[in-house]
PDB file of N, CA and C in Angstrom:
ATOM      1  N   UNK A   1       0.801  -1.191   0.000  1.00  0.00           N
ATOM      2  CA  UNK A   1       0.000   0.000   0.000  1.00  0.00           C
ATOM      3  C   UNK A   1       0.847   1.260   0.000  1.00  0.00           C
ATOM      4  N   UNK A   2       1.961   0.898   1.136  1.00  0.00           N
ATOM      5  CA  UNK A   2       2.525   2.352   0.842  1.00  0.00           C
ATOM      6  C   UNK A   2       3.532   2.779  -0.316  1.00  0.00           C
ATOM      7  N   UNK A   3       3.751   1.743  -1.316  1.00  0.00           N
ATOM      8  CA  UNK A   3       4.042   1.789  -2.822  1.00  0.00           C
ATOM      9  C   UNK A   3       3.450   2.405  -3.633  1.00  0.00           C
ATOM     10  N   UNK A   4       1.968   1.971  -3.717  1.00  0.00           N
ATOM     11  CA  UNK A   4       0.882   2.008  -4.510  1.00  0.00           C
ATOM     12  C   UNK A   4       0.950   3.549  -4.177  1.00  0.00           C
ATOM     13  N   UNK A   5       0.769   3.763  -2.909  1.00  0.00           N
ATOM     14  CA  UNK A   5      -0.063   5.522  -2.199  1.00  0.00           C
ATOM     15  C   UNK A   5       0.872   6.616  -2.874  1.00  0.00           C
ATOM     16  N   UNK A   6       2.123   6.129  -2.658  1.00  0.00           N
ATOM     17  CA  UNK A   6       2.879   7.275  -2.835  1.00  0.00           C
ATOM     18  C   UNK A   6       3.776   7.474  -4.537  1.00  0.00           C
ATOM     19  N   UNK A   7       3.223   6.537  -5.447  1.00  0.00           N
ATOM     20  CA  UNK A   7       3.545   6.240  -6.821  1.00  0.00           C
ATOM     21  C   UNK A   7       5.208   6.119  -6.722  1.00  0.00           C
ATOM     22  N   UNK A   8       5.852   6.003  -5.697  1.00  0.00           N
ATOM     23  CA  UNK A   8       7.451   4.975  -5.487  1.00  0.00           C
ATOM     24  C   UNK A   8       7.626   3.990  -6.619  1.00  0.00           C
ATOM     25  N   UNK A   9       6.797   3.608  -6.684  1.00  0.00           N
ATOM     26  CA  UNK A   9       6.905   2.347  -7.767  1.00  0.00           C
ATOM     27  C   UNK A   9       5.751   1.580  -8.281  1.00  0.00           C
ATOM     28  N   UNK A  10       6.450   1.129  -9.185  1.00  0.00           N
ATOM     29  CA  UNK A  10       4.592   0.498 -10.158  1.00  0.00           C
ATOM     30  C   UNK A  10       4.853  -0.907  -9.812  1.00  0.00           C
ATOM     31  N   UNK A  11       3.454  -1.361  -9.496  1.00  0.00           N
ATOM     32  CA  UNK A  11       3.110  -2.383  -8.770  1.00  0.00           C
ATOM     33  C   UNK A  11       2.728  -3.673  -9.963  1.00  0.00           C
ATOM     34  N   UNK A  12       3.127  -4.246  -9.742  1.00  0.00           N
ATOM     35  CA  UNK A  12       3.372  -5.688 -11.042  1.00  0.00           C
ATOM     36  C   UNK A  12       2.131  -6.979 -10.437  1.00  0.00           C
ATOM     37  N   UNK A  13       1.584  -7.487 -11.216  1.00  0.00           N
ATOM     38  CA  UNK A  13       1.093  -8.799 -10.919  1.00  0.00           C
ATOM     39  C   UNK A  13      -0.644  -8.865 -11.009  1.00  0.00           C
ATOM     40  N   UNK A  14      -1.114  -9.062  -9.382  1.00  0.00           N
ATOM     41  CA  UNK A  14      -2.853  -9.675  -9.571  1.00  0.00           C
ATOM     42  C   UNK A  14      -3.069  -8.548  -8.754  1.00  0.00           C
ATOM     43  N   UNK A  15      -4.088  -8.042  -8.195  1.00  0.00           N
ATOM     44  CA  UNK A  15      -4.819  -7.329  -7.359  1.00  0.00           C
ATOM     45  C   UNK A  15      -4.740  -8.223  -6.262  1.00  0.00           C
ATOM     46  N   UNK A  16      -4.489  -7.720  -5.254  1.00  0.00           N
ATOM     47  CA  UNK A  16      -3.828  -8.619  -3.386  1.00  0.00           C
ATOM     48  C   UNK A  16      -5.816  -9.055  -3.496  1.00  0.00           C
ATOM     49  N   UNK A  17      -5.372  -9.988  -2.512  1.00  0.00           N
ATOM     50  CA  UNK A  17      -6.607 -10.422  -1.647  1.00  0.00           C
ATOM     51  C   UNK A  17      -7.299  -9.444  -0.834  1.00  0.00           C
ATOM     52  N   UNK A  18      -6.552  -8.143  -0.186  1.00  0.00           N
ATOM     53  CA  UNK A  18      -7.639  -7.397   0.417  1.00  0.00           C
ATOM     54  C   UNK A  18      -7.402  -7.710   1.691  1.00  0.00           C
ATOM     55  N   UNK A  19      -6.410  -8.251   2.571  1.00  0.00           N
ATOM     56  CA  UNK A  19      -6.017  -8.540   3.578  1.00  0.00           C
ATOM     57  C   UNK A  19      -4.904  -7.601   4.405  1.00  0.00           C
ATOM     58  N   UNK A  20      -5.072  -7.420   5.613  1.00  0.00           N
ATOM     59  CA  UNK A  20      -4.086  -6.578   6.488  1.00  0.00           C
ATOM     60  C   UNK A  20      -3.223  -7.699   6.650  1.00  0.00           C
ATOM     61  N   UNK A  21      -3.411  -8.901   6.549  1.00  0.00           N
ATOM     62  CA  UNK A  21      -2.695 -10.323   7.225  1.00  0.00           C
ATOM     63  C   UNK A  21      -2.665 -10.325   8.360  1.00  0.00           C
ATOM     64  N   UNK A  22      -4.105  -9.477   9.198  1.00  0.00           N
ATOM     65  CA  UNK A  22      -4.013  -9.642  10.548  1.00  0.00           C
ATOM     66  C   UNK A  22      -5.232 -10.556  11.090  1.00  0.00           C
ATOM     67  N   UNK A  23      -5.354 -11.466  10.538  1.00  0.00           N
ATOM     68  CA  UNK A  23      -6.948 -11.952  10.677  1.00  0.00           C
ATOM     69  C   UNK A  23      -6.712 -12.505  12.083  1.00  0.00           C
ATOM     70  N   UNK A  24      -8.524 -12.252  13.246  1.00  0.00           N
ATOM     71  CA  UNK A  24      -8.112 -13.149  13.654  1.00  0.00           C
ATOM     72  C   UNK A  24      -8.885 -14.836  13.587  1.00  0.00           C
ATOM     73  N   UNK A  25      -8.074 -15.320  14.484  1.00  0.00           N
ATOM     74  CA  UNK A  25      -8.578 -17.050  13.673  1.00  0.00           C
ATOM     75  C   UNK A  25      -9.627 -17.600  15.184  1.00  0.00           C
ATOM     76  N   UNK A  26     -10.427 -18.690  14.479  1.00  0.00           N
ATOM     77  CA  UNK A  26     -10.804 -19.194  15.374  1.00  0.00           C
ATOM     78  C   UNK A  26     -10.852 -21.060  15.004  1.00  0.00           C
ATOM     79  N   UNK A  27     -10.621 -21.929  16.246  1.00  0.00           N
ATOM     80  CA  UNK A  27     -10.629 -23.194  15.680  1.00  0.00           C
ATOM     81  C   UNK A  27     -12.474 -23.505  16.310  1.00  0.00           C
ATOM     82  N   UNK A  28     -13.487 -23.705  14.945  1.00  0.00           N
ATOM     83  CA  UNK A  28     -14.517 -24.124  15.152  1.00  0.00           C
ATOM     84  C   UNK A  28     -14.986 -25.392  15.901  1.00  0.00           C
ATOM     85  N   UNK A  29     -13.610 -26.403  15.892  1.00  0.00           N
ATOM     86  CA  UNK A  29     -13.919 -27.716  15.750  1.00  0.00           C
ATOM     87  C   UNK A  29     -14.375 -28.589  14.658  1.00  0.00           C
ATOM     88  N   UNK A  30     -14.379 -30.095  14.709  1.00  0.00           N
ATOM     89  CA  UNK A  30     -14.345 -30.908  13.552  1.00  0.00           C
ATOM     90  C   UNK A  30     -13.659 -30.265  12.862  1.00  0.00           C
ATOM     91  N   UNK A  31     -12.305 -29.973  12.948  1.00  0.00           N
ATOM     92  CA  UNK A  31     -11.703 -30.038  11.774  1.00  0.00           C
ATOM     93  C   UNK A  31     -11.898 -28.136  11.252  1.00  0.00           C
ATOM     94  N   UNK A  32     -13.113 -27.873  11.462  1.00  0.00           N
ATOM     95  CA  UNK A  32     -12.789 -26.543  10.988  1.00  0.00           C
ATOM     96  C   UNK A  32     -12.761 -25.494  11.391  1.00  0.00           C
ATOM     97  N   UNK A  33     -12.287 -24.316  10.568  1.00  0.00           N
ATOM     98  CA  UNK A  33     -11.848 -22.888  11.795  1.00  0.00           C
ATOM     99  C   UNK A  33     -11.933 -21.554  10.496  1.00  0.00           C
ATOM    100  N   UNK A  34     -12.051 -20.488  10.573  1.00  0.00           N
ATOM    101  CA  UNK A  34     -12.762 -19.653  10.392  1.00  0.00           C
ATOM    102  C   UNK A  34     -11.320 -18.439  11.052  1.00  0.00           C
ATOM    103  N   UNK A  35     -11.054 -17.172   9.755  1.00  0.00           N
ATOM    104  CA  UNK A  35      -9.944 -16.767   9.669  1.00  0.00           C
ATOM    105  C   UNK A  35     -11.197 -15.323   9.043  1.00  0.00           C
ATOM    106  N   UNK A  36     -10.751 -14.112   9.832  1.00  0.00           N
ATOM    107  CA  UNK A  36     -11.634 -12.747   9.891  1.00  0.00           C
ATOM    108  C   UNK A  36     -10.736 -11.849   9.887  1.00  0.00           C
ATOM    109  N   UNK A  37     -11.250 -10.624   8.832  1.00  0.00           N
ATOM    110  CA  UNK A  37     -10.165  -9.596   8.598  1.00  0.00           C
ATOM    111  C   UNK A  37     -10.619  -8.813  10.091  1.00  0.00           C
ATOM    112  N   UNK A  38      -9.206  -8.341  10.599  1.00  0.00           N
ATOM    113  CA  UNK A  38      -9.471  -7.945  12.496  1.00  0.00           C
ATOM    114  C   UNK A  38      -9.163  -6.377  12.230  1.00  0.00           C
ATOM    115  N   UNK A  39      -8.635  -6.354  11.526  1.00  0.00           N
ATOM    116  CA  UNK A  39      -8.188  -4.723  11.109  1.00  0.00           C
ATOM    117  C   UNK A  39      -8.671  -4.411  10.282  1.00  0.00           C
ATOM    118  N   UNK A  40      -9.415  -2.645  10.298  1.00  0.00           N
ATOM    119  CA  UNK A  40     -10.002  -2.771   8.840  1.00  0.00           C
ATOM    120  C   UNK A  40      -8.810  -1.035   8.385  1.00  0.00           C
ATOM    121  N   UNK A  41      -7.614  -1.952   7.550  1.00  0.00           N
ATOM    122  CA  UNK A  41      -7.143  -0.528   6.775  1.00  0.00           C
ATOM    123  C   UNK A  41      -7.291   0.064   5.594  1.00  0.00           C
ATOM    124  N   UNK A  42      -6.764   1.286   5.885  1.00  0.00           N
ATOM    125  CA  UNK A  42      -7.484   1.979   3.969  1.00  0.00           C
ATOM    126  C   UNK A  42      -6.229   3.025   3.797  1.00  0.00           C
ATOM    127  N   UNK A  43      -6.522   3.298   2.580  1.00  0.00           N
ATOM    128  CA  UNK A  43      -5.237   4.252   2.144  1.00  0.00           C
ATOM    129  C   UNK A  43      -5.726   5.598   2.828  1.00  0.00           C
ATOM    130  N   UNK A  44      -4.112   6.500   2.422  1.00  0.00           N
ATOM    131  CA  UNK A  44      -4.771   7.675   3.326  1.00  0.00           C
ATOM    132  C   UNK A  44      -5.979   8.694   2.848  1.00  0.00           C
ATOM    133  N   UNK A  45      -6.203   8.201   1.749  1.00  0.00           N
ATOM    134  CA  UNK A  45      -7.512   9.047   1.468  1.00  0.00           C
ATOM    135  C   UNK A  45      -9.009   8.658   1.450  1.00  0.00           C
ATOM    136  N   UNK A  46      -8.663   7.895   2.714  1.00  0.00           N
ATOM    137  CA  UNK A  46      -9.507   6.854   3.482  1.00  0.00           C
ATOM    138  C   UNK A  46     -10.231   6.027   2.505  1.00  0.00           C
ATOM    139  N   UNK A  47      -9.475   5.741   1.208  1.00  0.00           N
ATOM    140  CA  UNK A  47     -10.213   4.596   0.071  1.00  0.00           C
ATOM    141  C   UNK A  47      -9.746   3.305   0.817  1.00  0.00           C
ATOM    142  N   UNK A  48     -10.955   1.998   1.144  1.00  0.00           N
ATOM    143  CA  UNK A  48     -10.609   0.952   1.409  1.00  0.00           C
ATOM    144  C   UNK A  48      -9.682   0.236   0.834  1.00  0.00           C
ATOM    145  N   UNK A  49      -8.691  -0.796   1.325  1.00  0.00           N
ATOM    146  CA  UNK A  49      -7.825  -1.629   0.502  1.00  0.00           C
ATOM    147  C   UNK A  49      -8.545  -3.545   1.424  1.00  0.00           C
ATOM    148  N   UNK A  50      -8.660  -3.251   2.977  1.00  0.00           N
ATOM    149  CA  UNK A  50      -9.536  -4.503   3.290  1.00  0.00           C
ATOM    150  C   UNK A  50     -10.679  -4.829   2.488  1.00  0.00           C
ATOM    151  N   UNK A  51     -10.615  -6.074   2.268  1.00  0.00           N
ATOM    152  CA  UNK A  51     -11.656  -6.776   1.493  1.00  0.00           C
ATOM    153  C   UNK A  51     -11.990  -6.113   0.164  1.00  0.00           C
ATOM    154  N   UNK A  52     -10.852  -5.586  -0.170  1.00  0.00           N
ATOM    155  CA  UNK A  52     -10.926  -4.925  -1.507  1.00  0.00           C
ATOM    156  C   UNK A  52      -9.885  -5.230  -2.451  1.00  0.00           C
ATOM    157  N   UNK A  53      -8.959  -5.206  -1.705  1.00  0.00           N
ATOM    158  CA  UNK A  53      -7.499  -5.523  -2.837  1.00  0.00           C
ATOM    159  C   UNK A  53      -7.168  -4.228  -3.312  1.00  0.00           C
ATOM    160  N   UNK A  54      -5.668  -4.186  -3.702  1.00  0.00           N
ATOM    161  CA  UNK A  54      -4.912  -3.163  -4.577  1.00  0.00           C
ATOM    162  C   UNK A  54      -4.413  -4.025  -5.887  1.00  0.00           C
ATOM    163  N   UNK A  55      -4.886  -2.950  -6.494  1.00  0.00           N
ATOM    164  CA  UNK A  55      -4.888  -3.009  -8.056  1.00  0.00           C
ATOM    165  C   UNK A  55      -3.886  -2.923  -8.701  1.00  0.00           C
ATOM    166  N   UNK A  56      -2.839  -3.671  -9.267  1.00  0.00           N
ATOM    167  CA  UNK A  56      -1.271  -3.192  -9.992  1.00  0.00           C
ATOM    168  C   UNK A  56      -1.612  -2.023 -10.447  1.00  0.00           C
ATOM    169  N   UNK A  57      -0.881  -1.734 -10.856  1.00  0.00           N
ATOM    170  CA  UNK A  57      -0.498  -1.290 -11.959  1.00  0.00           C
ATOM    171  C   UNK A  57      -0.147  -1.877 -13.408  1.00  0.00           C
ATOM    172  N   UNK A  58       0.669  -2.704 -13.531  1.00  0.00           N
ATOM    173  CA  UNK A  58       0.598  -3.535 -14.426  1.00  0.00           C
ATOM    174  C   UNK A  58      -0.024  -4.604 -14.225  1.00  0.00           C
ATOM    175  N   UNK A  59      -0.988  -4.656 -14.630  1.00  0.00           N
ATOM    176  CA  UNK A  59      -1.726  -6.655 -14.638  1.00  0.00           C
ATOM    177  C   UNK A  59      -1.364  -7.473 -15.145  1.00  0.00           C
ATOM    178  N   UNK A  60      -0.693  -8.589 -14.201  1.00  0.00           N
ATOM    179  CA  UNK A  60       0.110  -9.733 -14.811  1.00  0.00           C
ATOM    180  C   UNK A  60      -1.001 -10.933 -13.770  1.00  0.00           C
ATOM    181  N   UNK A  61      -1.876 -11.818 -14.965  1.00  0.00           N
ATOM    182  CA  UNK A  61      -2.273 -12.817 -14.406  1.00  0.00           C
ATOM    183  C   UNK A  61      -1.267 -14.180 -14.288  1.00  0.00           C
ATOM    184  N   UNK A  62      -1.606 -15.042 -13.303  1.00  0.00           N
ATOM    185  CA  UNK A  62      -1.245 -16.510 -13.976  1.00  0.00           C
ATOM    186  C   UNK A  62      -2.046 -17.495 -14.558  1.00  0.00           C
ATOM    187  N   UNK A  63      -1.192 -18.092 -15.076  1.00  0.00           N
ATOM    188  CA  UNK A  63      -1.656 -19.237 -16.279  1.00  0.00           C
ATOM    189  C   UNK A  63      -1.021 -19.988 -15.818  1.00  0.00           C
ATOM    190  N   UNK A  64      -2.003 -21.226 -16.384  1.00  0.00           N
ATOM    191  CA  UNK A  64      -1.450 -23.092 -15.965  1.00  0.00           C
ATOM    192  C   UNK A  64      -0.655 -23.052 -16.710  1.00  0.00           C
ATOM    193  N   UNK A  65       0.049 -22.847 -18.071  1.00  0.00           N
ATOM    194  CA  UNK A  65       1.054 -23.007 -18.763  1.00  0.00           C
ATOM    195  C   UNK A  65       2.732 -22.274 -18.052  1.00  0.00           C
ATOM    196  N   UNK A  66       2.099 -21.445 -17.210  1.00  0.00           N
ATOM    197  CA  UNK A  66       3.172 -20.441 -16.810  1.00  0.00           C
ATOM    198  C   UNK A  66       3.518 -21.292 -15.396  1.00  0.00           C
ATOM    199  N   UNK A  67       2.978 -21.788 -15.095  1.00  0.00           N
ATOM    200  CA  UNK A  67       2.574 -23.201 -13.536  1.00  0.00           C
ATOM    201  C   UNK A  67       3.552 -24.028 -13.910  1.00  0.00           C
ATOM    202  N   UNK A  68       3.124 -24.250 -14.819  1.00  0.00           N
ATOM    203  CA  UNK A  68       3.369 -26.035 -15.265  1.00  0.00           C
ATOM    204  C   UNK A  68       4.985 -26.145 -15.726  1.00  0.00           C
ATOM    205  N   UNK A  69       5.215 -24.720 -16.413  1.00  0.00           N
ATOM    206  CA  UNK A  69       6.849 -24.727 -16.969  1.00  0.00           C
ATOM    207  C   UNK A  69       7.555 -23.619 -16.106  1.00  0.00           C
ATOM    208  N   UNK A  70       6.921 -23.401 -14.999  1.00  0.00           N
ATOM    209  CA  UNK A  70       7.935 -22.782 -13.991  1.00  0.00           C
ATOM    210  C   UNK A  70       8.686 -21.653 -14.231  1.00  0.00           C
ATOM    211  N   UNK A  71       7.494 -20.686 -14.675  1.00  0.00           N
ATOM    212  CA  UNK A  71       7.651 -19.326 -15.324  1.00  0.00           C
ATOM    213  C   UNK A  71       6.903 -18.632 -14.826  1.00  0.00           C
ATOM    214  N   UNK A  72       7.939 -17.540 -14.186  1.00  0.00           N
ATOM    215  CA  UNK A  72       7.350 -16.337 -13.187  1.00  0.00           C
ATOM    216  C   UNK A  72       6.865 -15.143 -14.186  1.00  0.00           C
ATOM    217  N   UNK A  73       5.899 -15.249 -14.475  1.00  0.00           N
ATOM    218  CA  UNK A  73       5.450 -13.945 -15.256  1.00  0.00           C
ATOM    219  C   UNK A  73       5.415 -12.537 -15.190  1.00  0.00           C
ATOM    220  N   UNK A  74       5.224 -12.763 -13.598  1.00  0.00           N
ATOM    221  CA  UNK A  74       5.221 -11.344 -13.317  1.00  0.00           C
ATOM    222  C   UNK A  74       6.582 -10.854 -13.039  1.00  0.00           C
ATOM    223  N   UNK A  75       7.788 -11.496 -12.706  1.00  0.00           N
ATOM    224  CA  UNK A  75       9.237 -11.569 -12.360  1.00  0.00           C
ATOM    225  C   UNK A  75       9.640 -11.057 -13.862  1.00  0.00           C
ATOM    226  N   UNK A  76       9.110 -11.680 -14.870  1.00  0.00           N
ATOM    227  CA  UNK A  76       9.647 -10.992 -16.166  1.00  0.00           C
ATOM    228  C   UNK A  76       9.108 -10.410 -16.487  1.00  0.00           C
ATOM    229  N   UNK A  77       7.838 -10.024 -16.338  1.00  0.00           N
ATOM    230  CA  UNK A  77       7.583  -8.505 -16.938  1.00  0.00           C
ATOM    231  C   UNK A  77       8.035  -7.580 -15.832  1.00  0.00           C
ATOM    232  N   UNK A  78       7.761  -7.495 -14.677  1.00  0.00           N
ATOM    233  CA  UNK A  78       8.934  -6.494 -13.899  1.00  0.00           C
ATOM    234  C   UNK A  78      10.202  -6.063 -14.386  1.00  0.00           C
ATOM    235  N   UNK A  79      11.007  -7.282 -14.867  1.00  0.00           N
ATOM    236  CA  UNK A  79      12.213  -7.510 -15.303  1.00  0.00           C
ATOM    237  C   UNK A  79      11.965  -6.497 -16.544  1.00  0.00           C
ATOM    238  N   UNK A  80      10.920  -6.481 -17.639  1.00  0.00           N
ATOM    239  CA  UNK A  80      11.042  -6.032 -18.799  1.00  0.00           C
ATOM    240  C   UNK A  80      10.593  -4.291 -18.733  1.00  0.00           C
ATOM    241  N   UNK A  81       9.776  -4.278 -17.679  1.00  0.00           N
ATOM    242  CA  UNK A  81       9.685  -2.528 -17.423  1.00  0.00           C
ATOM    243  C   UNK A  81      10.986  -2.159 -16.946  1.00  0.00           C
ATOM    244  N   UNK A  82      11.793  -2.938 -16.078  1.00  0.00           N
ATOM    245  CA  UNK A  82      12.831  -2.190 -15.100  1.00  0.00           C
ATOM    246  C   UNK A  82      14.114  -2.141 -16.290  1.00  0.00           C
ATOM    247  N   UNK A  83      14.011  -2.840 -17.931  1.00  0.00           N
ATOM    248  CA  UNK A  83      15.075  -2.577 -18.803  1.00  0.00           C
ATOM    249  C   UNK A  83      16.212  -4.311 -18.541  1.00  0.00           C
ATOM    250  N   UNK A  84      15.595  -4.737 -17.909  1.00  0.00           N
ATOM    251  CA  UNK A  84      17.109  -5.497 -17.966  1.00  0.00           C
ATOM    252  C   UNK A  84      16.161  -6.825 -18.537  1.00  0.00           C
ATOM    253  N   UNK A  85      15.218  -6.797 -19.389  1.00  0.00           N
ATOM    254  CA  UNK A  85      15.293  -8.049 -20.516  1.00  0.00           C
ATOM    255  C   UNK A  85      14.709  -7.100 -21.658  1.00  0.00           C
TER     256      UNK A  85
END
């Protein structure tokens, strides 16, 4: 976020999940448990980024072909804005 906020640098890849990574967790039992955004942050112009995601700048999806032969897509197109491919 504080990349994105302050245009430092252009942001490569998918739109984030929308997470502070502060969830907190709970174990339900049988087996299952239940993970809640606990913080709710936003950029400073109080636009949400929880449960919203930040948006690249460049959109680099993945593909099963890019999976399967062990090719970072977004590593090379970074690579190809920053000049060194």
């Amino acid at each position: 976020m504080p990349f994105k906020d302050s245009g430092r640098a252009v942001v490569v890849g998918e739109t984030t999940q929308g997470s502070s990574g502060n969830p907190y967790r709970a174990d339900l039992g049988f087996g299952m448990s239940v993970a809640i955004g606990a913080v709710r942050y936003r950029f400073p112009d109080g636009a949400p980024f929880e449960g919203v995601g930040i948006v690249p700048d460049v959109p680099v999806g993945r593909r099963l072909a890019d999976l399967a032969g062990d090719r970072d897509a977004v590593l090379l197109r970074a690579e190809e804005l920053a000049g060194a491919r």
